[in-house]
N, C-alpha and C. Protein backbone atom coordinates (compact mmCIF):
# COMPACT_ATOMS: atom_id res chain seq x y z
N UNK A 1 100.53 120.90 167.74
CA UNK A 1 99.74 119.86 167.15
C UNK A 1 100.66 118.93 166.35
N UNK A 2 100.11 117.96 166.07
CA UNK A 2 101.02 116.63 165.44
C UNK A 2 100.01 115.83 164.65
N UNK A 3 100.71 115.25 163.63
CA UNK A 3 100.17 114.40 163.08
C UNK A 3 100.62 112.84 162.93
N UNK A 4 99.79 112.24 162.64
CA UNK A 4 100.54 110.47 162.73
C UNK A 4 100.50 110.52 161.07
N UNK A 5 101.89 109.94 160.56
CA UNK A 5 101.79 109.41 159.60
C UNK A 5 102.55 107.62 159.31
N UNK A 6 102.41 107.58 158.49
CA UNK A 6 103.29 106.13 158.29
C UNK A 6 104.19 106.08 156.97
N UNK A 7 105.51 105.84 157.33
CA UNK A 7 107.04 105.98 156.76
C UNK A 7 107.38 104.84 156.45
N UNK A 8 107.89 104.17 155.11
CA UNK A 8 108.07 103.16 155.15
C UNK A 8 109.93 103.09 154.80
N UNK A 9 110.56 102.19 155.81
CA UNK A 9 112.18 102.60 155.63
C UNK A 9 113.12 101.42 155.45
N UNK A 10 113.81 101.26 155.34
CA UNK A 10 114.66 100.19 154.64
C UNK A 10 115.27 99.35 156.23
N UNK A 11 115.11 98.42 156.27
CA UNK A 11 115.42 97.52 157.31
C UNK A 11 117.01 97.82 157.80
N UNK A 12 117.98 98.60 157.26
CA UNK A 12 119.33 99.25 157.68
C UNK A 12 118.72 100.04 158.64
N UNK A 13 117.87 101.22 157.85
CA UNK A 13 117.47 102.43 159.09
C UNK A 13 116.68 102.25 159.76
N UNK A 14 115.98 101.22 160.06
CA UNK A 14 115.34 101.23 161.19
C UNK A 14 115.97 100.41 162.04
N UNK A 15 116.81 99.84 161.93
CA UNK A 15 117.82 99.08 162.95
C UNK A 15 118.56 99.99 163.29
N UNK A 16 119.20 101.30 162.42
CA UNK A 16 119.78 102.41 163.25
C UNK A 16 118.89 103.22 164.32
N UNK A 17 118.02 103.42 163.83
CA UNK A 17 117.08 104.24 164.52
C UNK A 17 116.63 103.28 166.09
N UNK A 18 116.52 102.43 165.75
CA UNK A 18 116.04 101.25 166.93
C UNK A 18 117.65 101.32 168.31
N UNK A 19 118.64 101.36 167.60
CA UNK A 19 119.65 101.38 167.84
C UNK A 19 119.81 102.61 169.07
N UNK A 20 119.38 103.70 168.58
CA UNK A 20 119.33 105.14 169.04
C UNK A 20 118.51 105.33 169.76
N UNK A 21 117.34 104.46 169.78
CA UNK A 21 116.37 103.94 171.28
C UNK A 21 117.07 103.63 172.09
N UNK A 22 117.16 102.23 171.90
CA UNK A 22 118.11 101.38 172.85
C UNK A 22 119.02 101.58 173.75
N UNK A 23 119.86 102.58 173.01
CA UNK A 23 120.68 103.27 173.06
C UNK A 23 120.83 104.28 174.85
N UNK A 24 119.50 105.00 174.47
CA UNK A 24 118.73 105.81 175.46
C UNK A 24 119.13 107.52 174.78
N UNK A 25 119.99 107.63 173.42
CA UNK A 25 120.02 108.42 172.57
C UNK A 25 118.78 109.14 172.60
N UNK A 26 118.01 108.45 172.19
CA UNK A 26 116.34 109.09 171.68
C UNK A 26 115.91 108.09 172.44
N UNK A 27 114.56 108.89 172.96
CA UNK A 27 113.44 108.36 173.62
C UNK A 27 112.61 107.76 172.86
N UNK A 28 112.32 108.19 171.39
CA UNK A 28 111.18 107.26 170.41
C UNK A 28 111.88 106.90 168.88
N UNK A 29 111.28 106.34 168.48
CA UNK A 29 110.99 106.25 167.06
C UNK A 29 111.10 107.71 166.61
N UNK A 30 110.07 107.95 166.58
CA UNK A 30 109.63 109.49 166.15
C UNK A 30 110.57 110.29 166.76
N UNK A 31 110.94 110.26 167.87
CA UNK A 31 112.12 111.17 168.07
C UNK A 31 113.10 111.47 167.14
N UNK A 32 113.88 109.89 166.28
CA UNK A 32 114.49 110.26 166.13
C UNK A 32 114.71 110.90 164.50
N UNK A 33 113.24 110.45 163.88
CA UNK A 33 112.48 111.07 162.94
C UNK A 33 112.27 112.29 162.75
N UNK A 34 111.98 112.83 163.86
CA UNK A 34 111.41 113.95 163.30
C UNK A 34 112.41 115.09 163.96
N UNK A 35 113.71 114.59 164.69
CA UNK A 35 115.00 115.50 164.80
C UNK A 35 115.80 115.54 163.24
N UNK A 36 115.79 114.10 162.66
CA UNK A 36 116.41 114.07 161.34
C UNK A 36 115.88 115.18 160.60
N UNK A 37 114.45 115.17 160.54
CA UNK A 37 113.79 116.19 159.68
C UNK A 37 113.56 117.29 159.79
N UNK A 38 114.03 117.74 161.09
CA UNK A 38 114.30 119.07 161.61
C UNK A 38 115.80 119.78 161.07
N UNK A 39 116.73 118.97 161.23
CA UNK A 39 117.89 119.24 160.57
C UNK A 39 117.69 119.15 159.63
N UNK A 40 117.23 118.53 158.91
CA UNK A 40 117.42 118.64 157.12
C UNK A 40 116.31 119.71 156.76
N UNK A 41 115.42 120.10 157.47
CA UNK A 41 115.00 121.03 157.15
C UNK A 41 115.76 122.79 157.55
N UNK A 42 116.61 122.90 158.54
CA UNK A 42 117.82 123.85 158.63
C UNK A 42 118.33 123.84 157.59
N UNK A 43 118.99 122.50 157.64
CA UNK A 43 119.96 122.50 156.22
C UNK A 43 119.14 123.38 154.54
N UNK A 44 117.94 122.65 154.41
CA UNK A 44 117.62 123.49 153.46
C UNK A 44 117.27 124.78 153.33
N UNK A 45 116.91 125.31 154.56
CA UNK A 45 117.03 126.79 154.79
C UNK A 45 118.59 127.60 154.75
N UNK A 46 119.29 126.91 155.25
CA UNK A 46 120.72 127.46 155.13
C UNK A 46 121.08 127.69 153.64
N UNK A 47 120.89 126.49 152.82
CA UNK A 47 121.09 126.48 151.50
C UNK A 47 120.63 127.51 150.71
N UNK A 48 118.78 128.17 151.15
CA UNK A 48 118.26 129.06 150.54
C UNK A 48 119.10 130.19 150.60
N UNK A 49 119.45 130.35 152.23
CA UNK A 49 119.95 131.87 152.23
C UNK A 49 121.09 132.08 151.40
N UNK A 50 122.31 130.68 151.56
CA UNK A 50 123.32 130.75 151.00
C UNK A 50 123.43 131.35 149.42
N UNK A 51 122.43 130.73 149.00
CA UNK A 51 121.90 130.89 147.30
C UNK A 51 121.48 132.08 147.37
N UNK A 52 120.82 132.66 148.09
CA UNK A 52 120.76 134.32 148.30
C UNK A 52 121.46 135.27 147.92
N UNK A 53 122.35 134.85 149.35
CA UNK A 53 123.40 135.54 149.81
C UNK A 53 124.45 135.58 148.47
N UNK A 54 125.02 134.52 147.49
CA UNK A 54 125.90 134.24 146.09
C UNK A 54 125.15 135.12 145.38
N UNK A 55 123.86 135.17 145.10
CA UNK A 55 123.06 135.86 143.94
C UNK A 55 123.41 137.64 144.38
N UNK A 56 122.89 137.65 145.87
CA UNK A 56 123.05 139.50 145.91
C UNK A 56 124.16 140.10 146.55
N UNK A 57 125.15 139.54 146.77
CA UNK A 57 126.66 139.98 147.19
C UNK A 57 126.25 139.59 148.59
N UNK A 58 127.66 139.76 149.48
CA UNK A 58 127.73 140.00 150.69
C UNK A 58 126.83 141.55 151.27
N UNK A 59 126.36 141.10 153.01
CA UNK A 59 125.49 142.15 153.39
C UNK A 59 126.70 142.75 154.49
N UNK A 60 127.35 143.73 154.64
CA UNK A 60 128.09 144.35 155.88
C UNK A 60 127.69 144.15 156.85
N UNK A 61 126.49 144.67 156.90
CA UNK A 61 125.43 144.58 158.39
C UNK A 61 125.66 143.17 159.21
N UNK A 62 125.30 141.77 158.39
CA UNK A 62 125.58 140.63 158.58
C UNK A 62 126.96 139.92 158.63
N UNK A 63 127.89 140.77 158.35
CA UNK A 63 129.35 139.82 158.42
C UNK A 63 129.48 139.46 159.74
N UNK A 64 129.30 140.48 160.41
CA UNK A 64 129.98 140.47 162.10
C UNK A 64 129.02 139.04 162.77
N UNK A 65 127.56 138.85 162.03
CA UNK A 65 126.79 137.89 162.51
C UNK A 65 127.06 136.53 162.24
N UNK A 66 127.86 136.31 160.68
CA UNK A 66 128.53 135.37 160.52
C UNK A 66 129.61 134.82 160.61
N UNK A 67 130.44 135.66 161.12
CA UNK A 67 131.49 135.51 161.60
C UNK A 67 130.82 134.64 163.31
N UNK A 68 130.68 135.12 163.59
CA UNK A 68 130.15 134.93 165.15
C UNK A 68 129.77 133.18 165.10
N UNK A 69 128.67 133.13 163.36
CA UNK A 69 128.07 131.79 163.15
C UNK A 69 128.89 130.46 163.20
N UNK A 70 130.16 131.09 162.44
CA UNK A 70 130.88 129.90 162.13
C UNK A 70 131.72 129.35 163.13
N UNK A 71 131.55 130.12 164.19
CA UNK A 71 132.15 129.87 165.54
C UNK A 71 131.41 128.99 166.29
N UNK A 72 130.55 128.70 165.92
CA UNK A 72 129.18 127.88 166.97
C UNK A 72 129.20 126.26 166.29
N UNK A 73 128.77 125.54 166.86
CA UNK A 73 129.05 124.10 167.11
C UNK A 73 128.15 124.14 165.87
N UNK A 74 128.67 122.98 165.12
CA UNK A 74 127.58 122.51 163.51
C UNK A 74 126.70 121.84 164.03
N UNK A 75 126.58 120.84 165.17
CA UNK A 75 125.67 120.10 165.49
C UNK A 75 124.67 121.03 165.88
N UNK A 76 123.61 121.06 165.19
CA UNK A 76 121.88 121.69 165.02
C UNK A 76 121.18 121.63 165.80
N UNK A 77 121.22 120.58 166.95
CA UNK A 77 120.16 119.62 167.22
C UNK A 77 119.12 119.96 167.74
């Protein structure tokens, strides 16, 4: 399910975003909206765990998994 909302954005980013249409980058508007907000929503999940992870030490179980992590491409997408 989806919802319509309305975003109001500074005439820079929507010429980028328009750009990234054009482009054939992204297929919509919203495409490329709601990939931004998909990543920044990773990102703030990463952050939680990270803040976690500083507060209760390192987990053993998980090293071998992060090790593995930091090997994988940063791009999210």
């Amino acid at each position: 399910m989806s919802k319509q909302i309305a975003v109001r954005l500074s005439d820079e980013l929507v010429e980028f975003v328009d750009e990234l249409v054009e482009s054939g980058t992204e297929r919509s508007r919203a495409a490329v909206v709601s990939r931004a907000l998909e990543r920044e929503r990773r990102r703030a999940i990463a952050a939680r765990d990270a803040e976690i992870l500083a507060r209760t030490g390192s987990d053993p179980e998980l090293r071998g998994l992060a090790e593995h992590a930091i090997g994988l491409s940063s791009d999210l997408a």
